[in-house]
PDB file of N, CA and C in Angstrom:
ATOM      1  N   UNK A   1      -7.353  -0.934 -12.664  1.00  0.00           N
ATOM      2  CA  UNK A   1      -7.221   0.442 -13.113  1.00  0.00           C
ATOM      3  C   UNK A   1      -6.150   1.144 -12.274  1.00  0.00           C
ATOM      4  N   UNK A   2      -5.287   1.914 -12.848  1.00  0.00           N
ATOM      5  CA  UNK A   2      -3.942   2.626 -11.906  1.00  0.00           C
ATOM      6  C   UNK A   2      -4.446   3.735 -12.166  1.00  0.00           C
ATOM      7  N   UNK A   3      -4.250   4.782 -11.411  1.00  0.00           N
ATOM      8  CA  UNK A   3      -3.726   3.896  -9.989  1.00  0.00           C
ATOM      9  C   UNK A   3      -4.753   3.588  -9.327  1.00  0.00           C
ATOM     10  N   UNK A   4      -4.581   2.963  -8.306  1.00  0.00           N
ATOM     11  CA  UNK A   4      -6.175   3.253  -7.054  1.00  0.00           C
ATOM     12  C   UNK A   4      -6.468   4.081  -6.550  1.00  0.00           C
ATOM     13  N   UNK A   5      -7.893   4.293  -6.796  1.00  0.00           N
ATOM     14  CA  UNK A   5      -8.437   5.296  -6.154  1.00  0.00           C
ATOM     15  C   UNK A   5      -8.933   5.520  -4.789  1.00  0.00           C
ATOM     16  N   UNK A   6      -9.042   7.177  -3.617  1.00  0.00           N
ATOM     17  CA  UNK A   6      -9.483   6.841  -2.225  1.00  0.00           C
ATOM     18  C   UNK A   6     -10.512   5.890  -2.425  1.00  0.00           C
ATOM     19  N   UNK A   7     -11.890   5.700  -3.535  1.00  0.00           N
ATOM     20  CA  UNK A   7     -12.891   4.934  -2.942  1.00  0.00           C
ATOM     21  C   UNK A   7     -12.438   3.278  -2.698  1.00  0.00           C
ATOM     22  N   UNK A   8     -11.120   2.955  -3.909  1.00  0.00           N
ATOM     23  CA  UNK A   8     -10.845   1.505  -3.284  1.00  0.00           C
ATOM     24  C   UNK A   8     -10.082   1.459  -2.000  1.00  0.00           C
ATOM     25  N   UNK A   9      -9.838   2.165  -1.580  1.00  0.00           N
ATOM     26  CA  UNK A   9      -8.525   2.031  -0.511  1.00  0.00           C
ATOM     27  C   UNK A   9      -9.951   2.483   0.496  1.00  0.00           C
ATOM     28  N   UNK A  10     -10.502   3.397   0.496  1.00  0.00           N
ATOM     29  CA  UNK A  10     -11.856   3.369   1.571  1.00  0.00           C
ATOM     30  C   UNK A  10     -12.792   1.494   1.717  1.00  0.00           C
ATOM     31  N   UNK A  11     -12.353   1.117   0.417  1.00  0.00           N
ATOM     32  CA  UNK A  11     -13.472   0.307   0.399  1.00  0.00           C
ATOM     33  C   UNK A  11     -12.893  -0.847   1.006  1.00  0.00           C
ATOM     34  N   UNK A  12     -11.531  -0.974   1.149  1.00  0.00           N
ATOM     35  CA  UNK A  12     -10.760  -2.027   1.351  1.00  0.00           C
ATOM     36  C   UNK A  12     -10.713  -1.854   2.783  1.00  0.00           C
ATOM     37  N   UNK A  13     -10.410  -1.016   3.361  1.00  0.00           N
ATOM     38  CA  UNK A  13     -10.415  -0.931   4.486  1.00  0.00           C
ATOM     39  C   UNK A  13     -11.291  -1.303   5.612  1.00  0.00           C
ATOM     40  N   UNK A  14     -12.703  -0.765   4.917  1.00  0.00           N
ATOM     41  CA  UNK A  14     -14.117  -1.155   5.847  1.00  0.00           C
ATOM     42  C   UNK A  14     -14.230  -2.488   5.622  1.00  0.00           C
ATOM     43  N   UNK A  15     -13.945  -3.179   4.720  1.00  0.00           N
ATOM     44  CA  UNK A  15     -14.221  -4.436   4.695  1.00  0.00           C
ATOM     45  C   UNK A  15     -12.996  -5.798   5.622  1.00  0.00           C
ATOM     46  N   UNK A  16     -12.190  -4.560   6.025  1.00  0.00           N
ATOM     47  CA  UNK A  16     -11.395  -5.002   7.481  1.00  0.00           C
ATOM     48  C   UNK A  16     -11.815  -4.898   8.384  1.00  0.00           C
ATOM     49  N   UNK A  17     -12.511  -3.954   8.841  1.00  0.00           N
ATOM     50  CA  UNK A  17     -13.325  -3.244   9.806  1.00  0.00           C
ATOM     51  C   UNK A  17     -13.238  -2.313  10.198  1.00  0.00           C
ATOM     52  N   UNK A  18     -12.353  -1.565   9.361  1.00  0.00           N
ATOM     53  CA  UNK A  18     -12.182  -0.044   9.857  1.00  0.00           C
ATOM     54  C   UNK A  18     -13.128   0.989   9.833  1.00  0.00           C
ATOM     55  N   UNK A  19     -13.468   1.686  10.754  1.00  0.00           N
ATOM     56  CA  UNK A  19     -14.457   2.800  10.572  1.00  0.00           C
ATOM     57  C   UNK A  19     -13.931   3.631   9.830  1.00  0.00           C
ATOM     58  N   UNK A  20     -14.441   4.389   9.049  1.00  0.00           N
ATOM     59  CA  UNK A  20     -13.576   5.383   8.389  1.00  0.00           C
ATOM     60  C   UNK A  20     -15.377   6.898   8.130  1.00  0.00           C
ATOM     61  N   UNK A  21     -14.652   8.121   8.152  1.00  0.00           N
ATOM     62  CA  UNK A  21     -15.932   8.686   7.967  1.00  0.00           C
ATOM     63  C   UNK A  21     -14.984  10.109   6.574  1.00  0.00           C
ATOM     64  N   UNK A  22     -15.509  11.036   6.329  1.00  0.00           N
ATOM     65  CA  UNK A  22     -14.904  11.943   4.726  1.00  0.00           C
ATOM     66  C   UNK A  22     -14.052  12.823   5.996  1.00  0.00           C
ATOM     67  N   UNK A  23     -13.980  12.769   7.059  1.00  0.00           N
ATOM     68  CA  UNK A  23     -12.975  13.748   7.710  1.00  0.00           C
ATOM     69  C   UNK A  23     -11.538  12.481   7.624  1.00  0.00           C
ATOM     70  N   UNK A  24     -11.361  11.789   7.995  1.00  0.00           N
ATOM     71  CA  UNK A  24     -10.251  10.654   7.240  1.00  0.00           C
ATOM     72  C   UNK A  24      -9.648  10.969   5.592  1.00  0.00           C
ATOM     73  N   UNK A  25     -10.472  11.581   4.440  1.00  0.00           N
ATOM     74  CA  UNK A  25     -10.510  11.501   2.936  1.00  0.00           C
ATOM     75  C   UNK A  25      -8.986  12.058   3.089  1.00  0.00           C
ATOM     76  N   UNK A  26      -8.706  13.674   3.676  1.00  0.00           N
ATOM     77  CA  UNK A  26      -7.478  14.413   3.499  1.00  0.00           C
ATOM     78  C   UNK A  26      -6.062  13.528   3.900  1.00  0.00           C
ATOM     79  N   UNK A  27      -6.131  13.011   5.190  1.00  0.00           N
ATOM     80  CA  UNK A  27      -5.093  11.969   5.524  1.00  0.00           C
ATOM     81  C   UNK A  27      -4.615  10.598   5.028  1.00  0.00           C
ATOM     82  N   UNK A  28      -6.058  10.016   4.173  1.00  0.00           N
ATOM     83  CA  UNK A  28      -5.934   8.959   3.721  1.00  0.00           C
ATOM     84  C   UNK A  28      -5.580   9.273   2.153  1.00  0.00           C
ATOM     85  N   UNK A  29      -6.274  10.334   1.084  1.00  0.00           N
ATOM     86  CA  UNK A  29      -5.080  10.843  -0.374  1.00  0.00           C
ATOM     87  C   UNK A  29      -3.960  10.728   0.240  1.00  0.00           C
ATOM     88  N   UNK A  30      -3.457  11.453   0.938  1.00  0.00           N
ATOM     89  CA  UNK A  30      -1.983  11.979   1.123  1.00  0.00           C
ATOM     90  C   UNK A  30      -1.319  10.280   1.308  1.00  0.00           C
ATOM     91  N   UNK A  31      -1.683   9.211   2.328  1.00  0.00           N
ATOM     92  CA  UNK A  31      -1.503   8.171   1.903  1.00  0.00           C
ATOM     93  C   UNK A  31      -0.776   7.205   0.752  1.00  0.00           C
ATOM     94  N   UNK A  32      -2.300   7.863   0.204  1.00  0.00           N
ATOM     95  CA  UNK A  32      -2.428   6.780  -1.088  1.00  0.00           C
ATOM     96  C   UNK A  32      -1.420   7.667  -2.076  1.00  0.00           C
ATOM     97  N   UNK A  33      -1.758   8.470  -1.935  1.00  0.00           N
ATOM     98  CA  UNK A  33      -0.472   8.974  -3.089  1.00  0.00           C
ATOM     99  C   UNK A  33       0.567   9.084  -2.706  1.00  0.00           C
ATOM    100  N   UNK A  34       1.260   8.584  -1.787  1.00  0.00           N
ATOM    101  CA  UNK A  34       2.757   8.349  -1.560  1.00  0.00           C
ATOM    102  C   UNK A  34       2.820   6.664  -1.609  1.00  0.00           C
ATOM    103  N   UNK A  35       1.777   5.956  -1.325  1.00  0.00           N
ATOM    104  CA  UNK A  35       1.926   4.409  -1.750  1.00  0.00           C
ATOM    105  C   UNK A  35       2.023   4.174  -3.286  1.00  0.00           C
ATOM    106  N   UNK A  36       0.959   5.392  -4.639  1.00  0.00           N
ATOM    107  CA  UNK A  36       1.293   4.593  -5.886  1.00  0.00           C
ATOM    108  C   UNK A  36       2.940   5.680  -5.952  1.00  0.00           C
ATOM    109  N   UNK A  37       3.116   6.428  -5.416  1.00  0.00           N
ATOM    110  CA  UNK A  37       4.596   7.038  -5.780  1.00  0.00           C
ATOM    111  C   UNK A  37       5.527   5.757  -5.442  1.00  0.00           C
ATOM    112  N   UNK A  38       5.464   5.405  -4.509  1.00  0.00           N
ATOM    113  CA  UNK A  38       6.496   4.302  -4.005  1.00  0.00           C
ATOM    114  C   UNK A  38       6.657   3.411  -5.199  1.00  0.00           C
ATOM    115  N   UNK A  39       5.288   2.473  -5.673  1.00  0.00           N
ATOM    116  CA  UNK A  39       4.812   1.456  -5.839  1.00  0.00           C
ATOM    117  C   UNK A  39       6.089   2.085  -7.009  1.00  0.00           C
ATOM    118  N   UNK A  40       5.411   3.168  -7.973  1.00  0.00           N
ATOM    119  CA  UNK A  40       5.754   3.369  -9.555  1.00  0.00           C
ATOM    120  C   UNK A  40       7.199   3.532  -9.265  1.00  0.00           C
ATOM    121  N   UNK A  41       7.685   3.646  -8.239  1.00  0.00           N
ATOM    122  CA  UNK A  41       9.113   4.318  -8.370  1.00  0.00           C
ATOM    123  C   UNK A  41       9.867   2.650  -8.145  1.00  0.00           C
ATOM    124  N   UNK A  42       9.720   1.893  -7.415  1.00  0.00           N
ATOM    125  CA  UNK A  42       9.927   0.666  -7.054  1.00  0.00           C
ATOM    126  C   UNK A  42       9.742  -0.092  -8.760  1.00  0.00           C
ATOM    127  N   UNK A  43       8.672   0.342  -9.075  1.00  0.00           N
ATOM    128  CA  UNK A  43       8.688  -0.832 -10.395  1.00  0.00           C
ATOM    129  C   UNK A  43       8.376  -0.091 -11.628  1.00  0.00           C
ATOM    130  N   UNK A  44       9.341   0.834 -11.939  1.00  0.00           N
ATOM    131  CA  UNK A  44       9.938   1.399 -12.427  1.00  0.00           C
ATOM    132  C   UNK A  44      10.735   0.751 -13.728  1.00  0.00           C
ATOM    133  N   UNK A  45       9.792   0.939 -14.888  1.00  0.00           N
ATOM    134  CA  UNK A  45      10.692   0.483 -16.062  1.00  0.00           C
ATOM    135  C   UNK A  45      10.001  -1.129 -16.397  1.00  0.00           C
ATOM    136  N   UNK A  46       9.275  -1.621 -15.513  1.00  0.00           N
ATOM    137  CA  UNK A  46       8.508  -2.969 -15.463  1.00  0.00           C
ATOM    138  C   UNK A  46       7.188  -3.171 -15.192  1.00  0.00           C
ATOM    139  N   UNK A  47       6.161  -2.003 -15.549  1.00  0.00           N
ATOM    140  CA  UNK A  47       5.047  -1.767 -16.069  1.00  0.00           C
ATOM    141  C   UNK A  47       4.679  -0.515 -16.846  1.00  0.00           C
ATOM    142  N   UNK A  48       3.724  -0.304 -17.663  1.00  0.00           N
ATOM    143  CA  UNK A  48       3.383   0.627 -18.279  1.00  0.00           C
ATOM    144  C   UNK A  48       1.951   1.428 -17.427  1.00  0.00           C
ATOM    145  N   UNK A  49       2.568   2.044 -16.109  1.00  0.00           N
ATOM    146  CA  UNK A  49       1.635   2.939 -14.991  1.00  0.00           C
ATOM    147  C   UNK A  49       1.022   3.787 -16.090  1.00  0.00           C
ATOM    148  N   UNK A  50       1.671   4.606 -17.286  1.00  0.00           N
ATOM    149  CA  UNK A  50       0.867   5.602 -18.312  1.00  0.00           C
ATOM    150  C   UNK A  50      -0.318   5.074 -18.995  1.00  0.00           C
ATOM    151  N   UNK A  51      -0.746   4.156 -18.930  1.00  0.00           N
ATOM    152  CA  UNK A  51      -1.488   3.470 -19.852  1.00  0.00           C
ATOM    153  C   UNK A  51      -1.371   3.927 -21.511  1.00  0.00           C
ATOM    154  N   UNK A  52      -0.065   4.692 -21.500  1.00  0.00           N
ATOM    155  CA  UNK A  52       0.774   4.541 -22.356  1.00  0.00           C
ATOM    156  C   UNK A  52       1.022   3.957 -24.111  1.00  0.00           C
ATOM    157  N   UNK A  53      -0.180   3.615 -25.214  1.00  0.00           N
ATOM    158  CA  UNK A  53      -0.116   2.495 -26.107  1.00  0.00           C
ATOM    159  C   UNK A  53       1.314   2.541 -27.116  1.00  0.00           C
ATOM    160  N   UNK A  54       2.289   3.315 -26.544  1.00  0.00           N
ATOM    161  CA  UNK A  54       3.623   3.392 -27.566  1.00  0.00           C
ATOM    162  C   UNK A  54       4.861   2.161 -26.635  1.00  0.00           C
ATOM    163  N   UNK A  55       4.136   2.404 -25.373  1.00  0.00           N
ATOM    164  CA  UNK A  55       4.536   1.392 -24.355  1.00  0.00           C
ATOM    165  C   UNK A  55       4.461   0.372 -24.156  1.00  0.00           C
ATOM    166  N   UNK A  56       5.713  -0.845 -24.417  1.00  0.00           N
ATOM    167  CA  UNK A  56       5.292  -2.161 -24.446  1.00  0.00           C
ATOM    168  C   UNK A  56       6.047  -3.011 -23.783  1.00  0.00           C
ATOM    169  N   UNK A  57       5.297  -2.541 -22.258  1.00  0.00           N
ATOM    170  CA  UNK A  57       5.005  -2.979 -20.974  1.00  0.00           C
ATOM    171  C   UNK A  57       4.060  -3.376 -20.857  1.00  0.00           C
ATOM    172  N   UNK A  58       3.671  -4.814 -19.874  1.00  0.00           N
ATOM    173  CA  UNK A  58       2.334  -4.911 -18.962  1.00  0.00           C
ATOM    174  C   UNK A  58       1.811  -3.973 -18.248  1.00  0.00           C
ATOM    175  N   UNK A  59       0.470  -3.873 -17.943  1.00  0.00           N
ATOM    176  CA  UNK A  59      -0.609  -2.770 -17.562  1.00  0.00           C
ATOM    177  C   UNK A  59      -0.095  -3.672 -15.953  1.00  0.00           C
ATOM    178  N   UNK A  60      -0.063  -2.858 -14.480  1.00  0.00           N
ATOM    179  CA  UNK A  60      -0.062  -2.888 -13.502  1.00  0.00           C
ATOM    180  C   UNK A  60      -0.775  -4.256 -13.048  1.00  0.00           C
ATOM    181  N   UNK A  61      -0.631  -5.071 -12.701  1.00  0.00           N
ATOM    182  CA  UNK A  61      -1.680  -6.445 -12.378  1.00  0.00           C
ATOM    183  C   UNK A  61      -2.310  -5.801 -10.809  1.00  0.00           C
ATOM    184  N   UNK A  62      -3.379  -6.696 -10.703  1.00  0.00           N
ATOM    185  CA  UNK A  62      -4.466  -7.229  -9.822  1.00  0.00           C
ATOM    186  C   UNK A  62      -3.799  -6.607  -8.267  1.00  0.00           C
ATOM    187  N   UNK A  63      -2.965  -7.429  -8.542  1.00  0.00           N
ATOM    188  CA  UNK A  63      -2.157  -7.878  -7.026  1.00  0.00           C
ATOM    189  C   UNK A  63      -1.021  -6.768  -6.714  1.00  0.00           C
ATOM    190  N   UNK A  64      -0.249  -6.383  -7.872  1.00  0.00           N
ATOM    191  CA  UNK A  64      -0.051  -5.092  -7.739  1.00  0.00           C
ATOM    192  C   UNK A  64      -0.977  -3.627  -7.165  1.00  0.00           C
ATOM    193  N   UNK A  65      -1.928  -3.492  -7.763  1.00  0.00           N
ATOM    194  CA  UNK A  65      -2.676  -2.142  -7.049  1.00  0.00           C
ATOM    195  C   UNK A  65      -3.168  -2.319  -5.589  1.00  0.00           C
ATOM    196  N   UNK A  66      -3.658  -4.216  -5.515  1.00  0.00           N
ATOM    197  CA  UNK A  66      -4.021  -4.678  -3.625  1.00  0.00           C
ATOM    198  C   UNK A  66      -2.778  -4.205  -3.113  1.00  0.00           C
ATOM    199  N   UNK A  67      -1.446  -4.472  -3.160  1.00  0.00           N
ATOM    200  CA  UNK A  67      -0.159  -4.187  -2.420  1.00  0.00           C
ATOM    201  C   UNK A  67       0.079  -2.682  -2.151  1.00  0.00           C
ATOM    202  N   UNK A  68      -0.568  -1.751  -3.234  1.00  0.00           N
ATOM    203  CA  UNK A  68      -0.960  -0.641  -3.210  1.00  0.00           C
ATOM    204  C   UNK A  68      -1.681  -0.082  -2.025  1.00  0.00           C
ATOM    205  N   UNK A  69      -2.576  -0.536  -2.279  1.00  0.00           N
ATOM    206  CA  UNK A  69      -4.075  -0.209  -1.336  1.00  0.00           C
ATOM    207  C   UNK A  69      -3.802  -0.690  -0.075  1.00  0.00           C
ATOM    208  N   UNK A  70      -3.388  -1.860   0.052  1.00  0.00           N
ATOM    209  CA  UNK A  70      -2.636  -1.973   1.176  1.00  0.00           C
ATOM    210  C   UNK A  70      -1.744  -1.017   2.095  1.00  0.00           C
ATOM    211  N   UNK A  71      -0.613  -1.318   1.129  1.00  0.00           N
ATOM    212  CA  UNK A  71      -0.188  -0.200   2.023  1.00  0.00           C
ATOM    213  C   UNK A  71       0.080   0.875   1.998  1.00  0.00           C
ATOM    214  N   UNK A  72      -0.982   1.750   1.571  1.00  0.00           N
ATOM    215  CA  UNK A  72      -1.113   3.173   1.809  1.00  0.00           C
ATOM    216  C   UNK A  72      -2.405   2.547   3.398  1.00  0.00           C
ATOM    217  N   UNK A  73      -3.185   1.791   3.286  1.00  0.00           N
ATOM    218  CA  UNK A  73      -3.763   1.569   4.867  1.00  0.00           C
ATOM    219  C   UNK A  73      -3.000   1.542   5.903  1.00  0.00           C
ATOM    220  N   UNK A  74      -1.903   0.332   5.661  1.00  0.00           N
ATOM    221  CA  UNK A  74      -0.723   0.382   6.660  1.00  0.00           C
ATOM    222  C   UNK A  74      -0.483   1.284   6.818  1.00  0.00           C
ATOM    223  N   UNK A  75       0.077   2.639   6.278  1.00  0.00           N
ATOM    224  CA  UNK A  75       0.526   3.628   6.372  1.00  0.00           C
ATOM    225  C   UNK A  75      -0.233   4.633   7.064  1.00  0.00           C
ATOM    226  N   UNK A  76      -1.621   4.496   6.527  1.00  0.00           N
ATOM    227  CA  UNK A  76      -2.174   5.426   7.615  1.00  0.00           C
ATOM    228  C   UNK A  76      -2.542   4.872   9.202  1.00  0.00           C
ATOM    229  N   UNK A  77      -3.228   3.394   9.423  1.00  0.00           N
ATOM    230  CA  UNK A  77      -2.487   2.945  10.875  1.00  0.00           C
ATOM    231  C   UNK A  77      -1.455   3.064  11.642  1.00  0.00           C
ATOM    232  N   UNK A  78      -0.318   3.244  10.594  1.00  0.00           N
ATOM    233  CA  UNK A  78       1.034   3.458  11.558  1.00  0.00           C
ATOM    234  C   UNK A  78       1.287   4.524  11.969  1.00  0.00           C
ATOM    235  N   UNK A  79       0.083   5.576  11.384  1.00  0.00           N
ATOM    236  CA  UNK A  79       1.059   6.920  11.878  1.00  0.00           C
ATOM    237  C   UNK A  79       0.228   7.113  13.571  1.00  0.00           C
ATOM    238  N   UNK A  80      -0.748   6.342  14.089  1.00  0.00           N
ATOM    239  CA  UNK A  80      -1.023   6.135  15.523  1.00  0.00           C
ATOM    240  C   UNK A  80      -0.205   5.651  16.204  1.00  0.00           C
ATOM    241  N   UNK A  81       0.941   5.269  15.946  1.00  0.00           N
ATOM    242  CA  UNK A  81       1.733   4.188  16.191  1.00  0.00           C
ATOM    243  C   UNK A  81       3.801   4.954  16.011  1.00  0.00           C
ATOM    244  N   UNK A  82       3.865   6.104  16.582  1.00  0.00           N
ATOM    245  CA  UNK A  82       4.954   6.754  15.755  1.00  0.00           C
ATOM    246  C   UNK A  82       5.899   5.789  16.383  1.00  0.00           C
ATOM    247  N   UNK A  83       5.982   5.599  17.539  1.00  0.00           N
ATOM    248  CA  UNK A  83       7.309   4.728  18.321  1.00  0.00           C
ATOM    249  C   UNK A  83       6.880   3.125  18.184  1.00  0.00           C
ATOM    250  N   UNK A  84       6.184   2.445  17.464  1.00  0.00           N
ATOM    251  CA  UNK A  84       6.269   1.338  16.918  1.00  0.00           C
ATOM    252  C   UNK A  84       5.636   0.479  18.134  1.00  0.00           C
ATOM    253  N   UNK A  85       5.009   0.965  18.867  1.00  0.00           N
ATOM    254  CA  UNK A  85       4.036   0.254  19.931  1.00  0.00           C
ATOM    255  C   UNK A  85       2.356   0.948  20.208  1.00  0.00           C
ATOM    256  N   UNK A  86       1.911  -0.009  20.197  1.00  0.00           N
ATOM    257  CA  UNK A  86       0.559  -0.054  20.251  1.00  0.00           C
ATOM    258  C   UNK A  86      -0.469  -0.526  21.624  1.00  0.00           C
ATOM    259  N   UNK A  87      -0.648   0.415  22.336  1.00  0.00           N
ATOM    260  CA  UNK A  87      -1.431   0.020  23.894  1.00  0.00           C
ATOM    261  C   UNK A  87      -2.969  -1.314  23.867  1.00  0.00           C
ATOM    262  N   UNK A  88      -2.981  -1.818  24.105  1.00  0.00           N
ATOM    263  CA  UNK A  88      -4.185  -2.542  24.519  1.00  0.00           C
ATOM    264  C   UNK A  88      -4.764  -3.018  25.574  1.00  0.00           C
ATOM    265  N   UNK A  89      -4.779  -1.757  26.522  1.00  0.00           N
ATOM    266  CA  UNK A  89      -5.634  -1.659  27.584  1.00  0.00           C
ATOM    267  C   UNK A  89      -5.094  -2.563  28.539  1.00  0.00           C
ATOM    268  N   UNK A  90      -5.870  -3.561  29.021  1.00  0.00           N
ATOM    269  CA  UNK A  90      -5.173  -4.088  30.152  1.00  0.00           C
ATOM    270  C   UNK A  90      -4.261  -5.126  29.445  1.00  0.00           C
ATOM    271  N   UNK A  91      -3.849  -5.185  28.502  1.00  0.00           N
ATOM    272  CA  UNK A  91      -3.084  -6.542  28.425  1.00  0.00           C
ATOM    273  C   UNK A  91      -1.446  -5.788  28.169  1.00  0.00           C
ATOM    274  N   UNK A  92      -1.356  -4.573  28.098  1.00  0.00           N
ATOM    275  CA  UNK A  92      -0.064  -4.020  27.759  1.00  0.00           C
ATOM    276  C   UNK A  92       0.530  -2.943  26.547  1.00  0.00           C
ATOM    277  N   UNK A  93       1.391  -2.997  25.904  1.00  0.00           N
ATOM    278  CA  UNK A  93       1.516  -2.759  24.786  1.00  0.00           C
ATOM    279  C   UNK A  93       2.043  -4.182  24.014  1.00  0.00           C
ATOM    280  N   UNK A  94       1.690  -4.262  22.385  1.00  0.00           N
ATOM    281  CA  UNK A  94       2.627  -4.976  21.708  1.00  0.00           C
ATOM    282  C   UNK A  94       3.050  -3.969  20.839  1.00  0.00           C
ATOM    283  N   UNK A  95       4.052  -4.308  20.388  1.00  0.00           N
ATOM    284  CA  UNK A  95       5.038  -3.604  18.808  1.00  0.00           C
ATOM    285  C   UNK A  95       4.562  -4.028  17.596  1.00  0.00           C
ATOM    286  N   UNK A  96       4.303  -3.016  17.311  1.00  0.00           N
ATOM    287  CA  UNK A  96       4.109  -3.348  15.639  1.00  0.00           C
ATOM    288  C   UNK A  96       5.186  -3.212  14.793  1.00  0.00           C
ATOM    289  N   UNK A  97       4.773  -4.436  14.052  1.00  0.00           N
ATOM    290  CA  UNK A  97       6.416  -5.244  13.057  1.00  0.00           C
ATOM    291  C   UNK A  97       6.388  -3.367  11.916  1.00  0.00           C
ATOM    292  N   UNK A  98       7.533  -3.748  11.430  1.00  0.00           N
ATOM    293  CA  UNK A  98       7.997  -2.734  10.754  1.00  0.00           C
ATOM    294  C   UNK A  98       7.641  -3.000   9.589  1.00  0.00           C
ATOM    295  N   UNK A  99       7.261  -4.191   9.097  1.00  0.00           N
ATOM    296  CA  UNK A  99       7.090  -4.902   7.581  1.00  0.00           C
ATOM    297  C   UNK A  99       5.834  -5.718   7.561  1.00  0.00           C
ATOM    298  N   UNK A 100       5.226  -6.202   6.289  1.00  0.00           N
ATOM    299  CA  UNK A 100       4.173  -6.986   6.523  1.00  0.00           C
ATOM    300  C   UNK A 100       4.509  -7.484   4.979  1.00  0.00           C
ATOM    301  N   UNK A 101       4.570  -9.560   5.662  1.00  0.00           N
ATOM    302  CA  UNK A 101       5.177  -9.966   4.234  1.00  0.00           C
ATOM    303  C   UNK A 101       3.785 -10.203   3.400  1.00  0.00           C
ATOM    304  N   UNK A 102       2.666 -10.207   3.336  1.00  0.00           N
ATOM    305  CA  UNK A 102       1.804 -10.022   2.478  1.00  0.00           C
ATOM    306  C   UNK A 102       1.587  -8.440   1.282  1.00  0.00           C
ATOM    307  N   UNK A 103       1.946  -7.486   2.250  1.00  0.00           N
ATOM    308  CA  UNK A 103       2.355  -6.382   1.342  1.00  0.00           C
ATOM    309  C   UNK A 103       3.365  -6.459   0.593  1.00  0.00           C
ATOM    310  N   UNK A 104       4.442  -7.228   1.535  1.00  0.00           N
ATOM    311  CA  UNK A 104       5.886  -7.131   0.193  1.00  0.00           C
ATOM    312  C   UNK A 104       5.557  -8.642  -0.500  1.00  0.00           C
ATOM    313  N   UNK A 105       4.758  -9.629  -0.487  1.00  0.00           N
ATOM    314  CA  UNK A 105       4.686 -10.247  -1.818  1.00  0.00           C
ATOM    315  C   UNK A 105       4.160 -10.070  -2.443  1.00  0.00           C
ATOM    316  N   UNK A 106       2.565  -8.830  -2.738  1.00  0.00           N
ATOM    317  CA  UNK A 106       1.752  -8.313  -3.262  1.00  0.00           C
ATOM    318  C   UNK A 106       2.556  -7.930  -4.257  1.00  0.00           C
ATOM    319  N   UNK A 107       3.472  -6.381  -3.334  1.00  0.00           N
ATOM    320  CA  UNK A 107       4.300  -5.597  -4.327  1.00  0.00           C
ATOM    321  C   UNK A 107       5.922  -5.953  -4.829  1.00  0.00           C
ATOM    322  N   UNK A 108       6.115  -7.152  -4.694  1.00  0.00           N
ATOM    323  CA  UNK A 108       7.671  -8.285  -5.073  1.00  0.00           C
ATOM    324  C   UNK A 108       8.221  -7.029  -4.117  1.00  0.00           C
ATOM    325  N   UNK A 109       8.493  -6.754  -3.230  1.00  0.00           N
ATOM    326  CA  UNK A 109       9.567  -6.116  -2.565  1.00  0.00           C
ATOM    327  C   UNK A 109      10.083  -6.854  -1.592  1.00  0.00           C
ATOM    328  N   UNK A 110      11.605  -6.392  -0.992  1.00  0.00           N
ATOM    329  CA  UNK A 110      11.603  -7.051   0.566  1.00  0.00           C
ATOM    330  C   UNK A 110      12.451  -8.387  -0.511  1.00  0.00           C
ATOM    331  N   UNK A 111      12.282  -9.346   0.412  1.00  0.00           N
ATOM    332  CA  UNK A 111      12.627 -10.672  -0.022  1.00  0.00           C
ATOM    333  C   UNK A 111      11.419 -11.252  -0.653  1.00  0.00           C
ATOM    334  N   UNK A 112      10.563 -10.476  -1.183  1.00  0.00           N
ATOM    335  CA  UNK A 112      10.348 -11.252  -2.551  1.00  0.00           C
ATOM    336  C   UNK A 112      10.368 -10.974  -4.242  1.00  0.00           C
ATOM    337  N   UNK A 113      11.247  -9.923  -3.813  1.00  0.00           N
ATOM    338  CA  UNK A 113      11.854  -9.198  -5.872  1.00  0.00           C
ATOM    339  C   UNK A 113      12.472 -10.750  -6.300  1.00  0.00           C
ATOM    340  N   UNK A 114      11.519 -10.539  -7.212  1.00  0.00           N
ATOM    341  CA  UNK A 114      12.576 -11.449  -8.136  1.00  0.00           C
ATOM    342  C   UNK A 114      13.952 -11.506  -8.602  1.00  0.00           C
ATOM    343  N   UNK A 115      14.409 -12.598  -8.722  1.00  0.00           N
ATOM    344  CA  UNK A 115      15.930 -12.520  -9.299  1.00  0.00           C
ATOM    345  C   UNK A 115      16.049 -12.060 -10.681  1.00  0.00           C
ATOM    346  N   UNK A 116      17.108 -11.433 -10.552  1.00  0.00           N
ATOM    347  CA  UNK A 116      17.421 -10.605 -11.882  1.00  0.00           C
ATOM    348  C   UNK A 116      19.160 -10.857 -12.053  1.00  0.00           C
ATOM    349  N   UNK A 117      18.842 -10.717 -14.144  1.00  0.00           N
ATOM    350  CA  UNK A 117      19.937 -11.337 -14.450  1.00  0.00           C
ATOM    351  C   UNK A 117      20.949 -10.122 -14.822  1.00  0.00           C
ATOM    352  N   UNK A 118      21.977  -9.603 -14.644  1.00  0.00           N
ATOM    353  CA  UNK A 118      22.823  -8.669 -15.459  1.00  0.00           C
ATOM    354  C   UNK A 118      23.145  -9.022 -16.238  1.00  0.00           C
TER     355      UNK A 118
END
């Protein structure tokens, strides 16, 4: 169903292990609705997001809305994270990567869009 809704992107999350409680809800919409903006603007012209029936496009797949839900999560983890490092107590900081290739093969972005013919 498009787009995803906070309860899947809540639901996806806890089942990572994230705590999450309804004071999170305001930060995590704002999220998610800049992840299906991305998503629709990115694939753009190569699904039918309107559910649309004059439209004859494919309906959003499976793996499309996970790449979604995804990363509108990423997105809200990273914003703990503004300078791209992450403390862990006594062992230091590590950096967090800028990309995550399971999100960009979810959503074909990155190096995995398909080839296209002109």
């Amino acid at each position: 169903m498009w787009p995803p809704d906070l309860d899947a992107l809540k639901a996806d999350m806890r089942q990572r292990g994230v705590t999450l409680d309804d004071a999170d809800d305001v930060q995590l919409t704002i999220v998610l609705d800049a992840s299906v903006a991305f998503t629709e603007r990115v694939h753009s012209g190569g699904y039918n997001f309107t559910d649309d029936p004059l439209i004859e496009l494919p309906a959003p797949t499976p793996d499309l809305e996970l790449g979604t839900v995804r990363l509108a999560a990423r997105w809200h983890t990273r914003r703990r994270s503004p300078d791209g490092l992450i403390s862990m107590a006594e062992l230091g900081a590590a950096r967090v990567p800028s990309f995550d290739p399971d999100i960009e093969r979810l959503l074909r972005i990155g190096r995995f869009v398909p080839g296209r013919f002109a």
